[in-house]
Protein backbone atom coordinates (compact mmCIF):
# COMPACT_ATOMS: atom_id res chain seq x y z
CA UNK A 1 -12.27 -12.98 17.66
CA UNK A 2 -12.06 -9.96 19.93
CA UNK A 3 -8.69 -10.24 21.66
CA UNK A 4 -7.44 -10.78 17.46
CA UNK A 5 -9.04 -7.61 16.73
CA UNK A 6 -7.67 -5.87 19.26
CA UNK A 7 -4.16 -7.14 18.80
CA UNK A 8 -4.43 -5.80 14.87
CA UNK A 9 -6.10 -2.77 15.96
CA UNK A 10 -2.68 -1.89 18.59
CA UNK A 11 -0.22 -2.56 16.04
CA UNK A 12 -1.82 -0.68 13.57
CA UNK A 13 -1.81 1.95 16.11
CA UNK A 14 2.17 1.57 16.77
CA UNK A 15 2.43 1.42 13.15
CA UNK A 16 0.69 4.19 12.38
CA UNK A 17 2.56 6.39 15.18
CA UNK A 18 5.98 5.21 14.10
CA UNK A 19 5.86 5.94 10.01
CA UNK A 20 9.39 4.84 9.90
CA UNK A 21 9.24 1.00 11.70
CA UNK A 22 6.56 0.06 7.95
CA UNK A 23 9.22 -0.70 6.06
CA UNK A 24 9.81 -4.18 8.11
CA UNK A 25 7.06 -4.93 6.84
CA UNK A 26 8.02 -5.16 2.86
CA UNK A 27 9.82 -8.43 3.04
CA UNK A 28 6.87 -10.41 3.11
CA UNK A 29 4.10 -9.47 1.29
CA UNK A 30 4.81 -9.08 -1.95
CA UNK A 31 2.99 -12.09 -3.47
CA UNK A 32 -0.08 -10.92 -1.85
CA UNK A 33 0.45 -7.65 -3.58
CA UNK A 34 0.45 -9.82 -7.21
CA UNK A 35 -2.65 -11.64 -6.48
CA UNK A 36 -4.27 -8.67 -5.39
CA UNK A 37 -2.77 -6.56 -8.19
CA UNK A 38 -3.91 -9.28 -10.41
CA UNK A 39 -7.75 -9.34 -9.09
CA UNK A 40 -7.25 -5.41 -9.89
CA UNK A 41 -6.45 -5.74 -13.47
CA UNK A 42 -8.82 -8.06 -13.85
CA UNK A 43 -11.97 -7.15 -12.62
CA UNK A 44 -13.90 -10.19 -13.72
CA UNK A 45 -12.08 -12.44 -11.76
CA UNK A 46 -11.81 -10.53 -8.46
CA UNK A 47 -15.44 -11.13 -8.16
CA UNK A 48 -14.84 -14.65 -8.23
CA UNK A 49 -11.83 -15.12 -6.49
CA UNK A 50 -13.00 -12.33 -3.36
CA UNK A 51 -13.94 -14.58 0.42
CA UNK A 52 -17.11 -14.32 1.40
CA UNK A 53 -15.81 -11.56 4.38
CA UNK A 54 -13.90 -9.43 1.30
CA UNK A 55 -14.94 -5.45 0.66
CA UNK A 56 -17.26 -5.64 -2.83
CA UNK A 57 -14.89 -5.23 -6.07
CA UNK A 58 -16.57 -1.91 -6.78
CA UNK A 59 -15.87 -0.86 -2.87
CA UNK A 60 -11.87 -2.16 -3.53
CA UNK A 61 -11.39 -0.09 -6.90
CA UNK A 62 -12.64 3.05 -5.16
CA UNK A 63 -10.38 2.78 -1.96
CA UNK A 64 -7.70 2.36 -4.75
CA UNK A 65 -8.85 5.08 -6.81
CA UNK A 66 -8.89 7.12 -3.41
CA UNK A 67 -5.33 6.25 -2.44
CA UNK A 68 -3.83 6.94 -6.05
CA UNK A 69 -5.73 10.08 -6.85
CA UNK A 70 -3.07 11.32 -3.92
CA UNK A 71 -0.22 9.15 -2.50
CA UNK A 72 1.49 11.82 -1.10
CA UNK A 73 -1.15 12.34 1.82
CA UNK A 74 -1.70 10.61 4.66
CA UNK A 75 -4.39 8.03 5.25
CA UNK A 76 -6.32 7.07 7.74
CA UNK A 77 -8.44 3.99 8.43
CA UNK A 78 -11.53 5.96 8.90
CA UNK A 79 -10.92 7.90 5.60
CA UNK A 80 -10.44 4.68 3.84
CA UNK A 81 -13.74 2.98 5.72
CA UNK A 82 -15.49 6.13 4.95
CA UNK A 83 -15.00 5.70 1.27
CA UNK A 84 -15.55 2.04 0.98
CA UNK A 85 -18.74 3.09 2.85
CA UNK A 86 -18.10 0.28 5.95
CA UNK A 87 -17.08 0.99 9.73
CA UNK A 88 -13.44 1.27 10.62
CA UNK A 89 -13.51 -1.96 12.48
CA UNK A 90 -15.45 -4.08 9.39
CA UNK A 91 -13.04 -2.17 7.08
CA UNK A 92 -9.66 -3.50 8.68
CA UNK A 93 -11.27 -7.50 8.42
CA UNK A 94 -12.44 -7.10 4.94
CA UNK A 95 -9.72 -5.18 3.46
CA UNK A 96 -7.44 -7.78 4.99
CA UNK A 97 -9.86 -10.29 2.92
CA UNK A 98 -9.92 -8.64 -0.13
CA UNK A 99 -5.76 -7.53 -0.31
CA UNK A 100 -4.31 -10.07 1.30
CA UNK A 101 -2.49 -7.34 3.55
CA UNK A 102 -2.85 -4.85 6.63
CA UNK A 103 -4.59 -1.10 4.61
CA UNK A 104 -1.14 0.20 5.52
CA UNK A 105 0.56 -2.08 3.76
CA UNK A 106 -0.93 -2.15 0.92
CA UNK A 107 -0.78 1.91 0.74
CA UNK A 108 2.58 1.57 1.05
CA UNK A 109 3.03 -0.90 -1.67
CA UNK A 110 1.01 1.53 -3.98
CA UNK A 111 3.92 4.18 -3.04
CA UNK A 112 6.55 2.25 -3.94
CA UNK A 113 5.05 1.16 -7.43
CA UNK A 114 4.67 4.99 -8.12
CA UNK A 115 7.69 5.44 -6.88
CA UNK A 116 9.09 3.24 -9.60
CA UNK A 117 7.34 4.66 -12.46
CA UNK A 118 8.65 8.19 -11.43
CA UNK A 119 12.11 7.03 -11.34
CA UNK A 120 11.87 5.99 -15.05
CA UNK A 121 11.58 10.19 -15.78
CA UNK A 122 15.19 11.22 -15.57
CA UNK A 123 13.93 14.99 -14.42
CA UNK A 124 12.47 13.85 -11.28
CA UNK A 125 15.02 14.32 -8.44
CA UNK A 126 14.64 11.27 -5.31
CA UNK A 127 13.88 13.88 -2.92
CA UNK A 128 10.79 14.72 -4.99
CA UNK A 129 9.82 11.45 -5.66
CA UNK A 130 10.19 10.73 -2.13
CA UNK A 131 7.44 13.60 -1.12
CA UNK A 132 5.39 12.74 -4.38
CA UNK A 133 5.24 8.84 -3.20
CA UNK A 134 4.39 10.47 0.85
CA UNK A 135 7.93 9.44 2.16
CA UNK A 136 8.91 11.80 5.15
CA UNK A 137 12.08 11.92 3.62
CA UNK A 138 14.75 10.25 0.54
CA UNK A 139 16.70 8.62 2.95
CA UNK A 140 13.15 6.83 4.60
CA UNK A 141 12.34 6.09 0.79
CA UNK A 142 15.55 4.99 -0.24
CA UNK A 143 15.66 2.67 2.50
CA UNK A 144 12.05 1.64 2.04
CA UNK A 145 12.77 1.26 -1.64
CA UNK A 146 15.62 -0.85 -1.16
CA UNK A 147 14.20 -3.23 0.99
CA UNK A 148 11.30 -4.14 -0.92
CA UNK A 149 13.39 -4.36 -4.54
CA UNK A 150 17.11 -5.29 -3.24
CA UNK A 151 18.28 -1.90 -5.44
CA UNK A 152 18.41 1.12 -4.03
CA UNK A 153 16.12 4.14 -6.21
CA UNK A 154 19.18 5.17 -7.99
CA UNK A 155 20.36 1.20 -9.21
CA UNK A 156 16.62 0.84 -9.82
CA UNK A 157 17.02 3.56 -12.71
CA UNK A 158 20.16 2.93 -14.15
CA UNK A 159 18.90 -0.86 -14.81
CA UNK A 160 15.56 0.50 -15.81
CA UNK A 161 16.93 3.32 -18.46
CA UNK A 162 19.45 1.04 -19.72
């Protein structure tokens, strides 16, 4: 119980502090980010499928609304509790509930989907994408990128635009 909470709570901390150590955590994950891109799309079913400890759908859609109206800011767990209308604490359990992943994580796999539809507009520089997506940097993003696709942003374009 407590000493779990705790344990999320300091490496979401170090996390947090150290923007550059999050893309470790890419490699596993992305399955989770179907399913819960999949209880997304289809609202019906996310009421269904969503544990008993979960955020409400409606709560989920509007901390995803929040995070995509802007993914170039940064977020913070008591923004993201604030809007799903929960404490910070509840909000880190029944995110993890609903997702299937860590708030940062899942933030972070928003970015990189953005990231991948602005790559398929040949005007947008990496650099900008980077900022637009809230990378510090294109280097960070192109090594984020990389390791959750295998391609690096600019292989990721050629295959897409060809």
């Amino acid at each position: 119980g407590s000493e779990d909470l705790q344990h999320s709570l300091s490496m979401l901390c170090r996390e947090a502090r150290n923007a550059d150590s999050l893309y470790g955590l890419f490699a596993e994950g992305w399955a989770m980010q179907a399913l819960a891109l999949l209880a997304r799309i289809d609202g019906s079913q996310a009421a269904t499928v969503r544990p008993s400890g979960g955020l409400a759908p409606s709560s989920f859609r509007r901390i995803v609304d929040y995070i995509e109206a802007d993914l170039s800011r940064p977020f913070t767990i008591e923004d993201l509790a604030r809007v799903a209308g929960v404490s910070p604490r509840h909000f880190i359990r029944a995110f993890r509930e609903s997702s299937g992943q860590t708030p940062l994580r899942f933030v972070y796999s928003l970015r990189l989907e953005r990231a991948k539809e602005f790559l398929l507009d040949p005007r947008r520089t990496a650099t900008e994408i980077a900022l637009d997506c809230g990378f510090s940097h294109a280097q960070h993003f192109s090594t984020a990128f990389k390791q959750a696709t295998g391609m690096t942003p600019s292989e990721f374009r050629r295959a897409a635009t060809h």
